[in-house]
PDB file of N, CA and C in Angstrom:
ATOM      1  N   UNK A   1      29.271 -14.743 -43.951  1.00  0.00           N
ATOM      2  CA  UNK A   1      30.325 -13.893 -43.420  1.00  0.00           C
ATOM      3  C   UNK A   1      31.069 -13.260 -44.592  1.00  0.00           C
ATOM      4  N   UNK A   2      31.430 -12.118 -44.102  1.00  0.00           N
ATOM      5  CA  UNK A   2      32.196 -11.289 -45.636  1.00  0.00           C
ATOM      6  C   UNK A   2      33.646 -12.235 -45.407  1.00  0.00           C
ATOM      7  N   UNK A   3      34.163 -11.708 -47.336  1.00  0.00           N
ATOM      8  CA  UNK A   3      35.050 -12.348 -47.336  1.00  0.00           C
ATOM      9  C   UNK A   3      36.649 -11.594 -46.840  1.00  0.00           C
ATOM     10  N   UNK A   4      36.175  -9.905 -47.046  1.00  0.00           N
ATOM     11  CA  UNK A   4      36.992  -9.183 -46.808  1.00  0.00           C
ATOM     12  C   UNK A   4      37.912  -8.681 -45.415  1.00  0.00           C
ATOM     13  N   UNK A   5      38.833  -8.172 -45.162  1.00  0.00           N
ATOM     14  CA  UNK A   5      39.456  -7.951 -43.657  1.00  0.00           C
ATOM     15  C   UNK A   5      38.861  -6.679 -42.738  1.00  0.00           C
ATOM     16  N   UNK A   6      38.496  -6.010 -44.055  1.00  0.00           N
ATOM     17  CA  UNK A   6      37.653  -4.532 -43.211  1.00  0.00           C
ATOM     18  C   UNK A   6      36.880  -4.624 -43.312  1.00  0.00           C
ATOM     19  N   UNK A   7      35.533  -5.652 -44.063  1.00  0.00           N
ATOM     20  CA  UNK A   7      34.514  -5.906 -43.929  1.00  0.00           C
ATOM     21  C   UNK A   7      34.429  -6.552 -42.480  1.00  0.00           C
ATOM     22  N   UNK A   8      34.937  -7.454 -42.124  1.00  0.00           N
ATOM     23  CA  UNK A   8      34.811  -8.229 -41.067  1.00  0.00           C
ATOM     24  C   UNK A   8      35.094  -7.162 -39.560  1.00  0.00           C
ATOM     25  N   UNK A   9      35.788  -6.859 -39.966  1.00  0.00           N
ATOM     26  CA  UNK A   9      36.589  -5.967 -38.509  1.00  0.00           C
ATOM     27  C   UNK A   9      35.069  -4.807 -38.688  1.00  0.00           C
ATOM     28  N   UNK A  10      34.649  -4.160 -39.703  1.00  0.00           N
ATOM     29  CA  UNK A  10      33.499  -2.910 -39.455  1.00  0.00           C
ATOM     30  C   UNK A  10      32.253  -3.933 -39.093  1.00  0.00           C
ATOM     31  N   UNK A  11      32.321  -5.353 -39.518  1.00  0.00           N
ATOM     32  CA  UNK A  11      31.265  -5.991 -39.090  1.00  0.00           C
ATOM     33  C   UNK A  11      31.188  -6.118 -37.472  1.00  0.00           C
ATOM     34  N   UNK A  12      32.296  -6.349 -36.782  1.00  0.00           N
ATOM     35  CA  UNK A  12      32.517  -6.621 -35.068  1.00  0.00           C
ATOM     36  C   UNK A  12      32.541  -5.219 -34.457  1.00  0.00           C
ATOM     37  N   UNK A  13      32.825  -4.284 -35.702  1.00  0.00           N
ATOM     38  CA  UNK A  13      32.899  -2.635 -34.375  1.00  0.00           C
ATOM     39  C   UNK A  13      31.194  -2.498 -34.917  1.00  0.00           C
ATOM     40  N   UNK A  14      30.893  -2.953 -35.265  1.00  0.00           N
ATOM     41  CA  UNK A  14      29.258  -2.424 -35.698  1.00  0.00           C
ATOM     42  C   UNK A  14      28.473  -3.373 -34.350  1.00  0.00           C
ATOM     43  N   UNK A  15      28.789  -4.179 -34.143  1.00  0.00           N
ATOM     44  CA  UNK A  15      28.314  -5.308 -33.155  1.00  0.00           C
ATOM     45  C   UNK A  15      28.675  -5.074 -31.907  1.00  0.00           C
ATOM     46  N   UNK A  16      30.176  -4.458 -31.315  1.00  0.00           N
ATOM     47  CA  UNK A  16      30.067  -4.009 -30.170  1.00  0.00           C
ATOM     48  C   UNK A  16      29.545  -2.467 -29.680  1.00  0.00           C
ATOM     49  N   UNK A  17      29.331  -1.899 -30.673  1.00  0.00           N
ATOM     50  CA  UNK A  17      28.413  -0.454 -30.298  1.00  0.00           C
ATOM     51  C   UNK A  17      26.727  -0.628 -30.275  1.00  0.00           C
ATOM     52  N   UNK A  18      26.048  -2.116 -31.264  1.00  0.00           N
ATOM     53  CA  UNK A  18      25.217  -2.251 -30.483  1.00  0.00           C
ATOM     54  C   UNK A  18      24.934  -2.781 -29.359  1.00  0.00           C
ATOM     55  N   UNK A  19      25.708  -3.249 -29.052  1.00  0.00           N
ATOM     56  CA  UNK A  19      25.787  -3.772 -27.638  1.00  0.00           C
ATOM     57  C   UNK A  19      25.512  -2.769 -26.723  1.00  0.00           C
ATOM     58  N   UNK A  20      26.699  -1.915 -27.074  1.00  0.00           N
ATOM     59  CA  UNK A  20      26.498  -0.767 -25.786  1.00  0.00           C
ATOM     60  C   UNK A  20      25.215  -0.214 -26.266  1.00  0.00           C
ATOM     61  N   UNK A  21      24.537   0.191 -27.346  1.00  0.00           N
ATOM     62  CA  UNK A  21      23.610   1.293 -26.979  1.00  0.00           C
ATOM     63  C   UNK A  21      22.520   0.634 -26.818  1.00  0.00           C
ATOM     64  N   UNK A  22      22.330  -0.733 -27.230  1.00  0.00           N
ATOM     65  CA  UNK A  22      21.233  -1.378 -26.437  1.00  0.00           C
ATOM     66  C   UNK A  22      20.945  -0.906 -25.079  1.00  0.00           C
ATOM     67  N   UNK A  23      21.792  -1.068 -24.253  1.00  0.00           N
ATOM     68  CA  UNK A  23      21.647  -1.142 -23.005  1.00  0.00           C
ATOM     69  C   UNK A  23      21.210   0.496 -22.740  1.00  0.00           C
ATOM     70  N   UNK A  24      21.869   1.085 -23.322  1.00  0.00           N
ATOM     71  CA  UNK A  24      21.462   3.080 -23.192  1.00  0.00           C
ATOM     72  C   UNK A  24      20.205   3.056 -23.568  1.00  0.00           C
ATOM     73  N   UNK A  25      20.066   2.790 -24.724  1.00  0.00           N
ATOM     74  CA  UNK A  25      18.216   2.856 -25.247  1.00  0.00           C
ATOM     75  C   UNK A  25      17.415   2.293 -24.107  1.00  0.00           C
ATOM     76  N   UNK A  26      18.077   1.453 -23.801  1.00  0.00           N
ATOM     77  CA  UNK A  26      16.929   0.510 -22.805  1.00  0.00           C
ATOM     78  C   UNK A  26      16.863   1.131 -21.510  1.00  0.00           C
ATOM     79  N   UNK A  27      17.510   1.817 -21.047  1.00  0.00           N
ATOM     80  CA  UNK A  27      17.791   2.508 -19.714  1.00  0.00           C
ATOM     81  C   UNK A  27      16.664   3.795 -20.174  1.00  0.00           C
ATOM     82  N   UNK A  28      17.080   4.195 -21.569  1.00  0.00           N
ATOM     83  CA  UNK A  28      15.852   5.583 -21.634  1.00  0.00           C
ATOM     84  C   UNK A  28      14.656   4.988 -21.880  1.00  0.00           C
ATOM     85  N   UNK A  29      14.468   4.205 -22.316  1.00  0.00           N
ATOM     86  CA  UNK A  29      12.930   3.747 -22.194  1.00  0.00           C
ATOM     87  C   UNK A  29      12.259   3.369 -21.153  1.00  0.00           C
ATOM     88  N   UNK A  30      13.198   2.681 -20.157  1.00  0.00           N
ATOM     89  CA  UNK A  30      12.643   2.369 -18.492  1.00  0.00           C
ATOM     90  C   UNK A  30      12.387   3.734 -18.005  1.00  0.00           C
ATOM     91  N   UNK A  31      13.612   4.649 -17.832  1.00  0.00           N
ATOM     92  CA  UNK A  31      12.840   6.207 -17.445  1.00  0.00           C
ATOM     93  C   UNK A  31      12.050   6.976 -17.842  1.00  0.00           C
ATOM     94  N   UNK A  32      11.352   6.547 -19.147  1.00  0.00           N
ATOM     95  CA  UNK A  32      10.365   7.289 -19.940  1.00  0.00           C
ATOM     96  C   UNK A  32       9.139   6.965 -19.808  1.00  0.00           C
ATOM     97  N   UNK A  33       9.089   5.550 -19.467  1.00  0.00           N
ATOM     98  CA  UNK A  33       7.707   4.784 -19.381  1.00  0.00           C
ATOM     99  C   UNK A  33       7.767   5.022 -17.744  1.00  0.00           C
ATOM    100  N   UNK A  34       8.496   5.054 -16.836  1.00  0.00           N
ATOM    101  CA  UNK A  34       8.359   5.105 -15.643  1.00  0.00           C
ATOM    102  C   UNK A  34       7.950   6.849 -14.993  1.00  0.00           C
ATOM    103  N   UNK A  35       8.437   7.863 -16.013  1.00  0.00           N
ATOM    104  CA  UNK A  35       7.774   9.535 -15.536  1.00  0.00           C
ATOM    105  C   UNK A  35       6.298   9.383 -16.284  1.00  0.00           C
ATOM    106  N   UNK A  36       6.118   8.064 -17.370  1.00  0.00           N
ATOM    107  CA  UNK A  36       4.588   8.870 -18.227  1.00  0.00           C
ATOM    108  C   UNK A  36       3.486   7.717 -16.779  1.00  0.00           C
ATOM    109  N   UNK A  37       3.913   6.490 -16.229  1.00  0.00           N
ATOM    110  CA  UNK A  37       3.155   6.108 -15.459  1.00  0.00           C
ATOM    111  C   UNK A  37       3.001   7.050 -14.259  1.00  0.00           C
ATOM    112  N   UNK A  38       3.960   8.097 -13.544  1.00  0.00           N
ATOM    113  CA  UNK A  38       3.325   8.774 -12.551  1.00  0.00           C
ATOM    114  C   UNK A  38       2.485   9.786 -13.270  1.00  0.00           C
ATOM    115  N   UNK A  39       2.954  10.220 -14.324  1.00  0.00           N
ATOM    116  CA  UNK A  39       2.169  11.196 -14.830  1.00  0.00           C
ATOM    117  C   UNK A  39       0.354  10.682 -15.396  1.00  0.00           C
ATOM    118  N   UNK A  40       0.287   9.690 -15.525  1.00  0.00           N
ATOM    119  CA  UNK A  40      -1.145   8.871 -15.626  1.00  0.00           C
ATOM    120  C   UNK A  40      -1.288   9.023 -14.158  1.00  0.00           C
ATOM    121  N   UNK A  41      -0.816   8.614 -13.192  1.00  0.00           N
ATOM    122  CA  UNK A  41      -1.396   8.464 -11.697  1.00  0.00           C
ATOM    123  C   UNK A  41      -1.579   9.360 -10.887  1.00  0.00           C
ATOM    124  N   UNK A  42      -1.324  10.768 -11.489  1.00  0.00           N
ATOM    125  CA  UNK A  42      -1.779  12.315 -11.358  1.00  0.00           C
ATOM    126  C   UNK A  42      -0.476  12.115  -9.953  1.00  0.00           C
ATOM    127  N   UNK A  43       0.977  11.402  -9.876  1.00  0.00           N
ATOM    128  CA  UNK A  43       1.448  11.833  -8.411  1.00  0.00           C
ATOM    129  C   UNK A  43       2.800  13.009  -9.218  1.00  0.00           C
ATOM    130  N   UNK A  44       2.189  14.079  -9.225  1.00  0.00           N
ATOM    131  CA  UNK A  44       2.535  14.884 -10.031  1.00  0.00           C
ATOM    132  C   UNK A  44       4.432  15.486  -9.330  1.00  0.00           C
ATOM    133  N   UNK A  45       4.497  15.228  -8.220  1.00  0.00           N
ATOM    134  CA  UNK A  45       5.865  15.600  -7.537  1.00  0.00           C
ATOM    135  C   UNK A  45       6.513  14.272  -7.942  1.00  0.00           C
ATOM    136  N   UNK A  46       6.635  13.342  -7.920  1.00  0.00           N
ATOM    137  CA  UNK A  46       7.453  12.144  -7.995  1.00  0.00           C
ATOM    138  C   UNK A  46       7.550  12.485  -9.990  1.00  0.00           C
ATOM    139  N   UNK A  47       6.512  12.728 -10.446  1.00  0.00           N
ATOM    140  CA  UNK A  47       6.393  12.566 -11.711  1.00  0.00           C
ATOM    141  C   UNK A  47       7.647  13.878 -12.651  1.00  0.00           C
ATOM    142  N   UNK A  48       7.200  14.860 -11.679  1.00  0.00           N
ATOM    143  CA  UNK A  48       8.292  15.779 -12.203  1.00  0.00           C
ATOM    144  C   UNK A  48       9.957  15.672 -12.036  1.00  0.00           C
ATOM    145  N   UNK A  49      10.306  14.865 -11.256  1.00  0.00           N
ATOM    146  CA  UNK A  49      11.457  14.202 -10.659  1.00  0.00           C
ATOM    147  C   UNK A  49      12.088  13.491 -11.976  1.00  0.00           C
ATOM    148  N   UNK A  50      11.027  12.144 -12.177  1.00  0.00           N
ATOM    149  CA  UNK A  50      11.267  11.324 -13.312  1.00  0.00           C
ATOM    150  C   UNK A  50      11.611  12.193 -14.585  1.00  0.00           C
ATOM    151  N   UNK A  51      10.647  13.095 -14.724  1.00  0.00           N
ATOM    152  CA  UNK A  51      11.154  13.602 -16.222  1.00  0.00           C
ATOM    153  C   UNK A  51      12.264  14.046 -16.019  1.00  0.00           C
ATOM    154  N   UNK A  52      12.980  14.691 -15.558  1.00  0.00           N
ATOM    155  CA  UNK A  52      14.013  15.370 -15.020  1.00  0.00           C
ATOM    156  C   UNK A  52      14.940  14.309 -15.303  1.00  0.00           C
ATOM    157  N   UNK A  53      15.047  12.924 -15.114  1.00  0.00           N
ATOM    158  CA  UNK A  53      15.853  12.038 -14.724  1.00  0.00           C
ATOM    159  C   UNK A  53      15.841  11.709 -16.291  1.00  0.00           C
ATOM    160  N   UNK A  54      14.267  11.704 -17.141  1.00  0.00           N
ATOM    161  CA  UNK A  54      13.938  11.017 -18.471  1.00  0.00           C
ATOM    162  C   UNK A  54      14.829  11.823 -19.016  1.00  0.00           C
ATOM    163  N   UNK A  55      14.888  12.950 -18.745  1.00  0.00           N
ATOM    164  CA  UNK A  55      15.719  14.041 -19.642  1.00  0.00           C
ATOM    165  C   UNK A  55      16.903  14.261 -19.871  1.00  0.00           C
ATOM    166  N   UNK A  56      17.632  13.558 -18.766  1.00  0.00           N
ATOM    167  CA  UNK A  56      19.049  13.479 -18.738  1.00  0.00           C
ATOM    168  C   UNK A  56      19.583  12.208 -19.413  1.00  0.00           C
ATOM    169  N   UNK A  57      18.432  10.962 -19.060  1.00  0.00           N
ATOM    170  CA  UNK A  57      19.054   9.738 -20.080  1.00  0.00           C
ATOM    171  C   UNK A  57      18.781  10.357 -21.283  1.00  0.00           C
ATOM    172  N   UNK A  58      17.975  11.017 -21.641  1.00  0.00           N
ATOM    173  CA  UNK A  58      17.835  11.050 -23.249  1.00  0.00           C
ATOM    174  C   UNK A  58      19.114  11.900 -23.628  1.00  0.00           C
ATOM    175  N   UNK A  59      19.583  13.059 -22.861  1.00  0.00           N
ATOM    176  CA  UNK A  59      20.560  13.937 -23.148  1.00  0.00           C
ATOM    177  C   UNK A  59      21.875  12.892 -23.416  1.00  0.00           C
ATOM    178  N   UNK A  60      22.083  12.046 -22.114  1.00  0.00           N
ATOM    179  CA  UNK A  60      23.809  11.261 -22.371  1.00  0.00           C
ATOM    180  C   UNK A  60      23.167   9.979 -23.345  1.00  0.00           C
ATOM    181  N   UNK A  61      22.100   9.825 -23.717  1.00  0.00           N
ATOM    182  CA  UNK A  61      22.380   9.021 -24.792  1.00  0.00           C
ATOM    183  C   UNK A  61      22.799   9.325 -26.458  1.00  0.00           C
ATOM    184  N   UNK A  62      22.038  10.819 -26.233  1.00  0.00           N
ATOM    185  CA  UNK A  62      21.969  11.641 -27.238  1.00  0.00           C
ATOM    186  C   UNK A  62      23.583  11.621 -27.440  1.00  0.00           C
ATOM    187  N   UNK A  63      24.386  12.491 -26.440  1.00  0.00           N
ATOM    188  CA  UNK A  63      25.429  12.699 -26.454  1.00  0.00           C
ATOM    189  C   UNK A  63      26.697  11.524 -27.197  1.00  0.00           C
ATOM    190  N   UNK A  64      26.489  10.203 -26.733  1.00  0.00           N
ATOM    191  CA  UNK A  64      27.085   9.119 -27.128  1.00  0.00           C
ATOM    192  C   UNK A  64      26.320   8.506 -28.116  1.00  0.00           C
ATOM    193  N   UNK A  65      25.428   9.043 -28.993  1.00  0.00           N
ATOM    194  CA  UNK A  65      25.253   8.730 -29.983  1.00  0.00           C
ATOM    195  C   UNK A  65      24.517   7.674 -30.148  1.00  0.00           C
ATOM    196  N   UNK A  66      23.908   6.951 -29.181  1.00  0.00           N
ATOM    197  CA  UNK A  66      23.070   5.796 -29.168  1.00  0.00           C
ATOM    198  C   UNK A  66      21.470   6.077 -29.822  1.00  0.00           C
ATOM    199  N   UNK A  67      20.911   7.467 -29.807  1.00  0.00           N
ATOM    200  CA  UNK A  67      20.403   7.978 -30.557  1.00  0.00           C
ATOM    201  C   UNK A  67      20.116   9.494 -30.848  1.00  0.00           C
ATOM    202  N   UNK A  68      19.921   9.896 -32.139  1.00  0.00           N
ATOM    203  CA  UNK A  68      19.897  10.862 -32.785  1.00  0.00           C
ATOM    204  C   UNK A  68      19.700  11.765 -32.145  1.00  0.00           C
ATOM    205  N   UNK A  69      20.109  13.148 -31.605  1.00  0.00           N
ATOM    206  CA  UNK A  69      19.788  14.083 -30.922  1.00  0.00           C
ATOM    207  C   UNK A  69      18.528  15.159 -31.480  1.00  0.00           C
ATOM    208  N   UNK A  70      17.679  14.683 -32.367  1.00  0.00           N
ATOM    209  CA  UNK A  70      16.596  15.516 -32.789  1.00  0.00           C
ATOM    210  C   UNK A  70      16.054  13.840 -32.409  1.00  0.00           C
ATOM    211  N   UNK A  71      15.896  13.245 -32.271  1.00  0.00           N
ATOM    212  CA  UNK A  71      14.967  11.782 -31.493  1.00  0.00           C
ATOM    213  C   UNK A  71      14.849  12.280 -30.045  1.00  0.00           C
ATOM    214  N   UNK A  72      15.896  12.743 -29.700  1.00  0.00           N
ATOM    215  CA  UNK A  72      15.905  13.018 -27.843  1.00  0.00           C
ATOM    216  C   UNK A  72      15.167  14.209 -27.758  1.00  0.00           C
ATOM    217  N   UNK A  73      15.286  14.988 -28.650  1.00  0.00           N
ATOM    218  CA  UNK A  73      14.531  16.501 -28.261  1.00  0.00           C
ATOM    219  C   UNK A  73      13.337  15.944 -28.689  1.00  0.00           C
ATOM    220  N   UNK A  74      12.830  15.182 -29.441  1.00  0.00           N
ATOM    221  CA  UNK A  74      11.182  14.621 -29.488  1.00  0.00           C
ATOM    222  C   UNK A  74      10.381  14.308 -28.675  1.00  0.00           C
ATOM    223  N   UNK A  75      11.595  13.326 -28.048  1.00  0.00           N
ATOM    224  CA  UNK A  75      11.054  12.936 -26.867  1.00  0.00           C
ATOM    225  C   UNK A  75      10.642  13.263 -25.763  1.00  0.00           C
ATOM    226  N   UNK A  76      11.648  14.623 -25.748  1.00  0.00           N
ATOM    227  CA  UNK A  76      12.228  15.366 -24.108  1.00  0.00           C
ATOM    228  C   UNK A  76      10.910  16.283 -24.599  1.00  0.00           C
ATOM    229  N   UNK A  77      10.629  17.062 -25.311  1.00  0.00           N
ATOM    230  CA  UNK A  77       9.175  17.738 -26.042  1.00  0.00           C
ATOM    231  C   UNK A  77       7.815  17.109 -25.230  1.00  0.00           C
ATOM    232  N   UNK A  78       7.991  15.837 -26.023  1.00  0.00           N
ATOM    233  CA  UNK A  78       6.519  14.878 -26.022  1.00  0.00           C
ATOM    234  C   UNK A  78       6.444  14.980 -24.117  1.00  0.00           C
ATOM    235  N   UNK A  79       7.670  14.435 -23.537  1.00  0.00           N
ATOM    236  CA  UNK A  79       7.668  14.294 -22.343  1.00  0.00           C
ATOM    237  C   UNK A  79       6.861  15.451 -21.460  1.00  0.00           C
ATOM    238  N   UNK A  80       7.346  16.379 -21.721  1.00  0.00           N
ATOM    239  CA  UNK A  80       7.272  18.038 -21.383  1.00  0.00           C
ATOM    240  C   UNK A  80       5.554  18.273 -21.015  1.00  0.00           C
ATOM    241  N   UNK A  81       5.306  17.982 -22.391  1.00  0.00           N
ATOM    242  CA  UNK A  81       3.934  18.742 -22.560  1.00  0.00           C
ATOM    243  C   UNK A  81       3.094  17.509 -22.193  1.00  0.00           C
ATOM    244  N   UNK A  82       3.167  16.050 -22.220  1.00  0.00           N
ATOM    245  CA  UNK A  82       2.411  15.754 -21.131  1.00  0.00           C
ATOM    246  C   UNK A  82       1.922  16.273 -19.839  1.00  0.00           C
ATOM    247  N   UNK A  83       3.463  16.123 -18.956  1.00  0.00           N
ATOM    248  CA  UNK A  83       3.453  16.948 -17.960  1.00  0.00           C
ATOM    249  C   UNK A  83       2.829  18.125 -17.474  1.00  0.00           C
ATOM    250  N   UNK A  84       3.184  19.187 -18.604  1.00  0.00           N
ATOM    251  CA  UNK A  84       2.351  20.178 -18.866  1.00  0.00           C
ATOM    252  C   UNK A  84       0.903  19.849 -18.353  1.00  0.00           C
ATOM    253  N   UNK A  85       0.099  19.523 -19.214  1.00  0.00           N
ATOM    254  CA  UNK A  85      -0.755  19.439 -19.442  1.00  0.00           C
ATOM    255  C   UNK A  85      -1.255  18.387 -17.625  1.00  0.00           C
ATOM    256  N   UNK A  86      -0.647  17.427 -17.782  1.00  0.00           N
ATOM    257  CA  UNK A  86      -1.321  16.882 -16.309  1.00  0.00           C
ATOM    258  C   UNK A  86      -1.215  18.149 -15.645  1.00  0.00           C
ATOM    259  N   UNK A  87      -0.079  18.810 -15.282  1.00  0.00           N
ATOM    260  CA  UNK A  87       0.125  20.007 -13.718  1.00  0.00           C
ATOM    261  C   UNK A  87      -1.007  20.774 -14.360  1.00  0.00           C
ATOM    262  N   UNK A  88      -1.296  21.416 -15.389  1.00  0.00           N
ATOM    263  CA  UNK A  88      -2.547  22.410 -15.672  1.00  0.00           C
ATOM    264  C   UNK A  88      -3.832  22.175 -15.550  1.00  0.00           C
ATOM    265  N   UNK A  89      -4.105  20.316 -15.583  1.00  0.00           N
ATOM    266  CA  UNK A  89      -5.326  19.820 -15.335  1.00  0.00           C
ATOM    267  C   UNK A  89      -5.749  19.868 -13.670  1.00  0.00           C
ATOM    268  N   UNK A  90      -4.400  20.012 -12.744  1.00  0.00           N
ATOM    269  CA  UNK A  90      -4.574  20.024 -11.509  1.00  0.00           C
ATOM    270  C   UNK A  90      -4.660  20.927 -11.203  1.00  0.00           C
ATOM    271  N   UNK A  91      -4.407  21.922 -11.680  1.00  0.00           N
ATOM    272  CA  UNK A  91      -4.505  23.558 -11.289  1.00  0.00           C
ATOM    273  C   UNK A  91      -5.937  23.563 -11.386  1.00  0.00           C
ATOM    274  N   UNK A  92      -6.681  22.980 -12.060  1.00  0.00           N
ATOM    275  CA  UNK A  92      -7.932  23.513 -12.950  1.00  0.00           C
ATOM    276  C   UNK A  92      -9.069  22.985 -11.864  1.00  0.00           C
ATOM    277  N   UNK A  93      -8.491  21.336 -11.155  1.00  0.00           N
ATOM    278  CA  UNK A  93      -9.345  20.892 -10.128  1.00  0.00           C
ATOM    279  C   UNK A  93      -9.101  21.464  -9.133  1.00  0.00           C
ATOM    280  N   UNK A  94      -8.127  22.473  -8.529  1.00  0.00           N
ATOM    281  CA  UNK A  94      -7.806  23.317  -7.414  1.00  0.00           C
ATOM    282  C   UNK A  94      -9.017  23.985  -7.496  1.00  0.00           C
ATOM    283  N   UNK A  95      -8.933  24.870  -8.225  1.00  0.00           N
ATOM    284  CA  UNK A  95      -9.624  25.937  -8.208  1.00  0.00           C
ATOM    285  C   UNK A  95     -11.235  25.449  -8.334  1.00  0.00           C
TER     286      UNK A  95
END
């Protein structure tokens, strides 16, 4: 343990902000892994929903700082063009 008074006190505000963004990170990763599994299961309406939803946790996490807002646009990207790419593969078996 530090020996100092503002060491200690930046040590406990460092400890209750991970606290909170644990729980934010972890909320965007349940909605991220949960739009890329419909998007594997080709149920392409439920799937577009999720991203939508992935996109907004990544935005208010972004926002509160739990992570980096060029991490969220990576993600919200990567997310995208999956998608993409599934809805264009279904177009392709339409036709």
């Amino acid at each position: 343990m530090t020996s100092k008074n503002s060491a200690q006190k930046a040590a406990r505000v460092a400890q209750r902000k991970a606290e909170r963004n644990k729980s934010i990170r972890s909320s965007v990763k349940t909605a991220i892994t949960k739009a890329r599994k419909l998007i594997l299961q080709n149920d392409l309406d439920a799937a577009q929903q999720a991203v939508n939803e992935a996109t907004q946790a990544l935005d208010r996490a972004a926002q509160k700082g739990a992570i980096h807002p060029n991490n969220a646009a990576r993600r919200k990207s990567r997310l995208m063009k999956q998608l993409n790419e599934a809805l264009a593969a279904s177009q392709k078996q339409e036709e």
